[in-house]
C-alpha atoms as a PDB file:
ATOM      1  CA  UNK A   1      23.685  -1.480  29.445  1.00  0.00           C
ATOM      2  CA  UNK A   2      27.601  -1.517  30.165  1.00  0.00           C
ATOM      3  CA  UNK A   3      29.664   0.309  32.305  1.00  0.00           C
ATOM      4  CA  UNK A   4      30.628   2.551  29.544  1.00  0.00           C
ATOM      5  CA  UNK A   5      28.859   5.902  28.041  1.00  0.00           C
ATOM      6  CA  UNK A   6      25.245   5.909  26.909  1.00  0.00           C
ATOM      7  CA  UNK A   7      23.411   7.775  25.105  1.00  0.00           C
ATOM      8  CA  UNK A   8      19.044   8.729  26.423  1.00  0.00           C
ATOM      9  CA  UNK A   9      17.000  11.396  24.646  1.00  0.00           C
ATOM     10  CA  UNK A  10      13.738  12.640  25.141  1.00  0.00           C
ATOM     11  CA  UNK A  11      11.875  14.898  22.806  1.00  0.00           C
ATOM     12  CA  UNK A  12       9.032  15.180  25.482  1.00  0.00           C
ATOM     13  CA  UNK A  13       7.950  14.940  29.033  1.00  0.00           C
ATOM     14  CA  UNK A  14       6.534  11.672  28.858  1.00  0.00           C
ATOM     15  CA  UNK A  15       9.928  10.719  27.659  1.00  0.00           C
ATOM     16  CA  UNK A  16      12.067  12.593  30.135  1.00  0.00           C
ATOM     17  CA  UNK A  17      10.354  10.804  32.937  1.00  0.00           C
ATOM     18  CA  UNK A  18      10.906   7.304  30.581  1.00  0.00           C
ATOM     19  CA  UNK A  19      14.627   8.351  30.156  1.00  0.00           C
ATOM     20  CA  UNK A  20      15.239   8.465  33.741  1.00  0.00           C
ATOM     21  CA  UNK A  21      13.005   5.471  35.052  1.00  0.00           C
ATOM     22  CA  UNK A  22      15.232   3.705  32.270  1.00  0.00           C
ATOM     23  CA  UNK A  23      19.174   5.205  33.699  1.00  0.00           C
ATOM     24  CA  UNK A  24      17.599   4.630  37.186  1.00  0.00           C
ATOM     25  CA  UNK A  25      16.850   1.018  36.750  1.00  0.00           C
ATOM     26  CA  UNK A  26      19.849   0.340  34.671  1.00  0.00           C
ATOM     27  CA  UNK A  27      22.354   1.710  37.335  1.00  0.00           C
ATOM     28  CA  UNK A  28      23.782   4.890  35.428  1.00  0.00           C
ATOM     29  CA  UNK A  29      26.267   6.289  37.801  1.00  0.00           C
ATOM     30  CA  UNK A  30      25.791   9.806  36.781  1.00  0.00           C
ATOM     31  CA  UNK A  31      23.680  11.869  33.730  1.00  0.00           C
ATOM     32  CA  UNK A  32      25.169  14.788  32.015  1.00  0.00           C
ATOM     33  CA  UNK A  33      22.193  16.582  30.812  1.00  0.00           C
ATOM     34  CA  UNK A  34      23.232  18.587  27.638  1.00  0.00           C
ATOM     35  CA  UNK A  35      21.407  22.304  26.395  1.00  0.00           C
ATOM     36  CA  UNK A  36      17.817  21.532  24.698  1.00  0.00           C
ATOM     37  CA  UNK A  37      14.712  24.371  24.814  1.00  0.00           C
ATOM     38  CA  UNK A  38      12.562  21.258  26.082  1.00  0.00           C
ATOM     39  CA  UNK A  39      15.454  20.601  29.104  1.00  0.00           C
ATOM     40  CA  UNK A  40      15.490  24.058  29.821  1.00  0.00           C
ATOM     41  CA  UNK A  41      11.791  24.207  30.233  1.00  0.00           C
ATOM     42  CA  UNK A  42      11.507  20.964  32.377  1.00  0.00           C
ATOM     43  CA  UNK A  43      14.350  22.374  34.546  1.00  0.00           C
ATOM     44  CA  UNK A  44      12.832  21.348  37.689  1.00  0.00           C
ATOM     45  CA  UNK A  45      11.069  17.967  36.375  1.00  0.00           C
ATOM     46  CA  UNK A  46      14.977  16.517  36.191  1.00  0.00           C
ATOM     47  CA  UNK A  47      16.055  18.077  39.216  1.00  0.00           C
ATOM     48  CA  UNK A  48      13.221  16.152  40.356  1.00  0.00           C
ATOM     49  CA  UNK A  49      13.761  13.313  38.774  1.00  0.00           C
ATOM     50  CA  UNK A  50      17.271  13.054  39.418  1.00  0.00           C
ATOM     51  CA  UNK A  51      16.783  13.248  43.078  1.00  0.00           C
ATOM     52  CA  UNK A  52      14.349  10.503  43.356  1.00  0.00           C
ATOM     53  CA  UNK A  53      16.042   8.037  41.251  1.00  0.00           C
ATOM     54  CA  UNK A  54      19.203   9.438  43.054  1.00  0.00           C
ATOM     55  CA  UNK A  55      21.436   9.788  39.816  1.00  0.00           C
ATOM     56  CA  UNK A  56      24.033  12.847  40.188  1.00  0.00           C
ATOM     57  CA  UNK A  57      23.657  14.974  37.513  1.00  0.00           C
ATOM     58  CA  UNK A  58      25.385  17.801  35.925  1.00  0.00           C
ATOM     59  CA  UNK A  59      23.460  20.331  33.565  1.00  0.00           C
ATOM     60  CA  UNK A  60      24.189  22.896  31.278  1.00  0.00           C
ATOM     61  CA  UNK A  61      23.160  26.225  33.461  1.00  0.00           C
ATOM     62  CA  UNK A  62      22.816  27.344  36.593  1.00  0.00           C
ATOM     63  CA  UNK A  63      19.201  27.574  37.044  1.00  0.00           C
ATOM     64  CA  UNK A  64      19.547  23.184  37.577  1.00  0.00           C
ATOM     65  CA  UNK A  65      21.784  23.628  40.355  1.00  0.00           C
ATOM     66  CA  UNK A  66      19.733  26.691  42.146  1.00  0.00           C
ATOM     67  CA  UNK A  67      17.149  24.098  41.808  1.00  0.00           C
ATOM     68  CA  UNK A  68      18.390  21.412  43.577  1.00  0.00           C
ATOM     69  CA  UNK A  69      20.737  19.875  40.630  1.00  0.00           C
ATOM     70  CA  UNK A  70      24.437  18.721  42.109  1.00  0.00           C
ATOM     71  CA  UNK A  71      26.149  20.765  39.684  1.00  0.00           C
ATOM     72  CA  UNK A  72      26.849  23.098  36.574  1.00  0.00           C
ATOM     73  CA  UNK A  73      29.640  23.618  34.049  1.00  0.00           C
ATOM     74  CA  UNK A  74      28.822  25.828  31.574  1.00  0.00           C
ATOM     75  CA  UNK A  75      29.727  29.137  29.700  1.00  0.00           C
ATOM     76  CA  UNK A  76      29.260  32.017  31.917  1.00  0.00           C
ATOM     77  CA  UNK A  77      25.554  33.271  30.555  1.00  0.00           C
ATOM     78  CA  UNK A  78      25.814  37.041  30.605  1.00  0.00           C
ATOM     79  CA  UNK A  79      29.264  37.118  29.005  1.00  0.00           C
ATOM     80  CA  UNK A  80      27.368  35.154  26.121  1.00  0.00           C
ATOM     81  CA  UNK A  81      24.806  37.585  26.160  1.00  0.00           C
ATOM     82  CA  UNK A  82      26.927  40.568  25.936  1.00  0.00           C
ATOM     83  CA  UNK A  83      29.019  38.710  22.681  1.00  0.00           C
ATOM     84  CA  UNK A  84      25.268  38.173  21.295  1.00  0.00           C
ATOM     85  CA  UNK A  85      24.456  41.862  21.902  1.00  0.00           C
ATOM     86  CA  UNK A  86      27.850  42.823  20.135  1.00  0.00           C
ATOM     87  CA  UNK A  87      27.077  40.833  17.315  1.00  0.00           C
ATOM     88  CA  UNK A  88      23.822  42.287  16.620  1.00  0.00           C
ATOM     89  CA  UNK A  89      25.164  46.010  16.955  1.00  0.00           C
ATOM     90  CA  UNK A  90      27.365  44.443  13.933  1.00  0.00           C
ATOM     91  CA  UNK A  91      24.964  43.658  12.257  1.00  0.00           C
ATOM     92  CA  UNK A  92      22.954  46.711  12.616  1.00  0.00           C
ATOM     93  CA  UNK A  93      25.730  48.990  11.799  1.00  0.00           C
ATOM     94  CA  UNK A  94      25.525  46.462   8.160  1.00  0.00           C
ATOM     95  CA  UNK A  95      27.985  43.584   8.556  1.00  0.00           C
ATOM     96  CA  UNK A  96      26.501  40.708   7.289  1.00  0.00           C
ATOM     97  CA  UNK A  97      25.968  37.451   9.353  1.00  0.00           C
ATOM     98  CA  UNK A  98      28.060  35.410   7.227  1.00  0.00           C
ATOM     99  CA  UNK A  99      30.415  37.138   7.485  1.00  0.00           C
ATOM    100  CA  UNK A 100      31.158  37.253  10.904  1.00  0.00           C
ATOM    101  CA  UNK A 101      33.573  34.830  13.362  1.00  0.00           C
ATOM    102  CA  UNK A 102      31.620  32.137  14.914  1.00  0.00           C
ATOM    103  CA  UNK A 103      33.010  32.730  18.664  1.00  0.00           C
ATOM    104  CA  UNK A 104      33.731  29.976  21.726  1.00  0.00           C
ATOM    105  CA  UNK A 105      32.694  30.763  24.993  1.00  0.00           C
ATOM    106  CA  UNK A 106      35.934  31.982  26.452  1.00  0.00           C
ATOM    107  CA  UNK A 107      34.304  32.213  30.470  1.00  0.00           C
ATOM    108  CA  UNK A 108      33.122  29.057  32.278  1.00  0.00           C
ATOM    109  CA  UNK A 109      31.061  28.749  35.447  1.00  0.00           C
ATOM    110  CA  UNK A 110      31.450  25.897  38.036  1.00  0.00           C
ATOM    111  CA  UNK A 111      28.230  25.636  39.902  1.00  0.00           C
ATOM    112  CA  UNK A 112      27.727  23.354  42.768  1.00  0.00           C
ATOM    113  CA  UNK A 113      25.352  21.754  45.179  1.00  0.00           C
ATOM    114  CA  UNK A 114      26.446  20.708  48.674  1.00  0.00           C
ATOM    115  CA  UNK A 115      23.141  20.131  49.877  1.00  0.00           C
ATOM    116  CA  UNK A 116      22.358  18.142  46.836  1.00  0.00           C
ATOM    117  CA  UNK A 117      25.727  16.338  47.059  1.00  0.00           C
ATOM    118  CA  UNK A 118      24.936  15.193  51.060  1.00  0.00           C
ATOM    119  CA  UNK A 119      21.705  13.964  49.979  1.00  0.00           C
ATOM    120  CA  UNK A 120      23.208  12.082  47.315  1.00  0.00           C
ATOM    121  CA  UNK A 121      26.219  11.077  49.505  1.00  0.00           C
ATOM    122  CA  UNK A 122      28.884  12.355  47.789  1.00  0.00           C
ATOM    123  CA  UNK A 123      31.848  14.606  49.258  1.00  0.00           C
ATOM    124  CA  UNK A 124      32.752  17.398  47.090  1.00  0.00           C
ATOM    125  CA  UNK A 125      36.305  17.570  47.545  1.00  0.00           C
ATOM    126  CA  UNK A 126      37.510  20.615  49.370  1.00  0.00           C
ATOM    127  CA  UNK A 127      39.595  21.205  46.208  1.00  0.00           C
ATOM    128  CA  UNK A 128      36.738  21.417  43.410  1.00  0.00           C
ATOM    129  CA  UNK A 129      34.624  23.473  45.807  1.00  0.00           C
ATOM    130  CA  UNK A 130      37.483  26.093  46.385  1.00  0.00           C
ATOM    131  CA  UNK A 131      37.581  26.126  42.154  1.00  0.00           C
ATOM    132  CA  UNK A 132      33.710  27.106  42.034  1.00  0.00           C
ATOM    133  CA  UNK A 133      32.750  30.033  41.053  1.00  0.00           C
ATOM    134  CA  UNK A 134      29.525  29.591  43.470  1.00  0.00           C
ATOM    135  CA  UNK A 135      28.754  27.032  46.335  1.00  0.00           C
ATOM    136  CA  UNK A 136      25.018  26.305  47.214  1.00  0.00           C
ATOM    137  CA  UNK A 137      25.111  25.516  51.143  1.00  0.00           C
END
């Protein structure tokens, strides 16, 4: 592989662990880890993972950094939630679906690791942790 972007999937565990062996021994400087039901599920499989093959990692919620992940950038989940829940009162009062505005996340949360950044050996500027919306000593 090249020093530029690349592109792993895995569709099950078997594979997630084959993913990583494969970044690990092909020197991938980092792994963004995007949304998927079976990532979400395996949550702490790649935090594990990603520790012992030492790749820093960013993932799509929270829950990977509480783990042990180095860090999070994602939509802020309960202001999603509450959009959700005023879209289905929408519905129920008889809007139809199609009819309504797709919608952007408009909050973002910034979620990060120190511990898992040390063990990695990685400073966190004192800059990007002062921007995070939560700090895991």
């Amino acid at each position: 592989m090249d020093s530029g972007s690349w592109f792993l999937s895995a569709s099950t565990r078997g594979e997630i662990d084959t993913a990583l062996a494969t970044a690990a021994r092909e020197g991938a400087g980092a792994l963004l880890v995007n949304a998927d039901p079976l990532f979400s599920s395996q949550h702490d499989r790649l935090v594990e993972l990603t520790a012992r093959y030492r790749i820093p990692a960013s993932y799509f919620n929270r829950d990977f950094a509480a783990a042990g992940g180095l860090m999070t950038y994602a939509d802020d989940r309960s202001e999603s939630l509450r959009q959700a829940g005023a879209y289905v009162g929408r519905i129920l009062k008889g809007e139809r679906p199609g009819d309504l505005p797709v919608l952007r996340p408009t909050k973002f949360e910034l979620v990060i690791n120190l511990k898992t950044a040390k063990a990695l050996g990685i400073e966190v500027p004192i800059f990007l942790q002062q921007r995070a919306d939560e700090v895991i000593e």
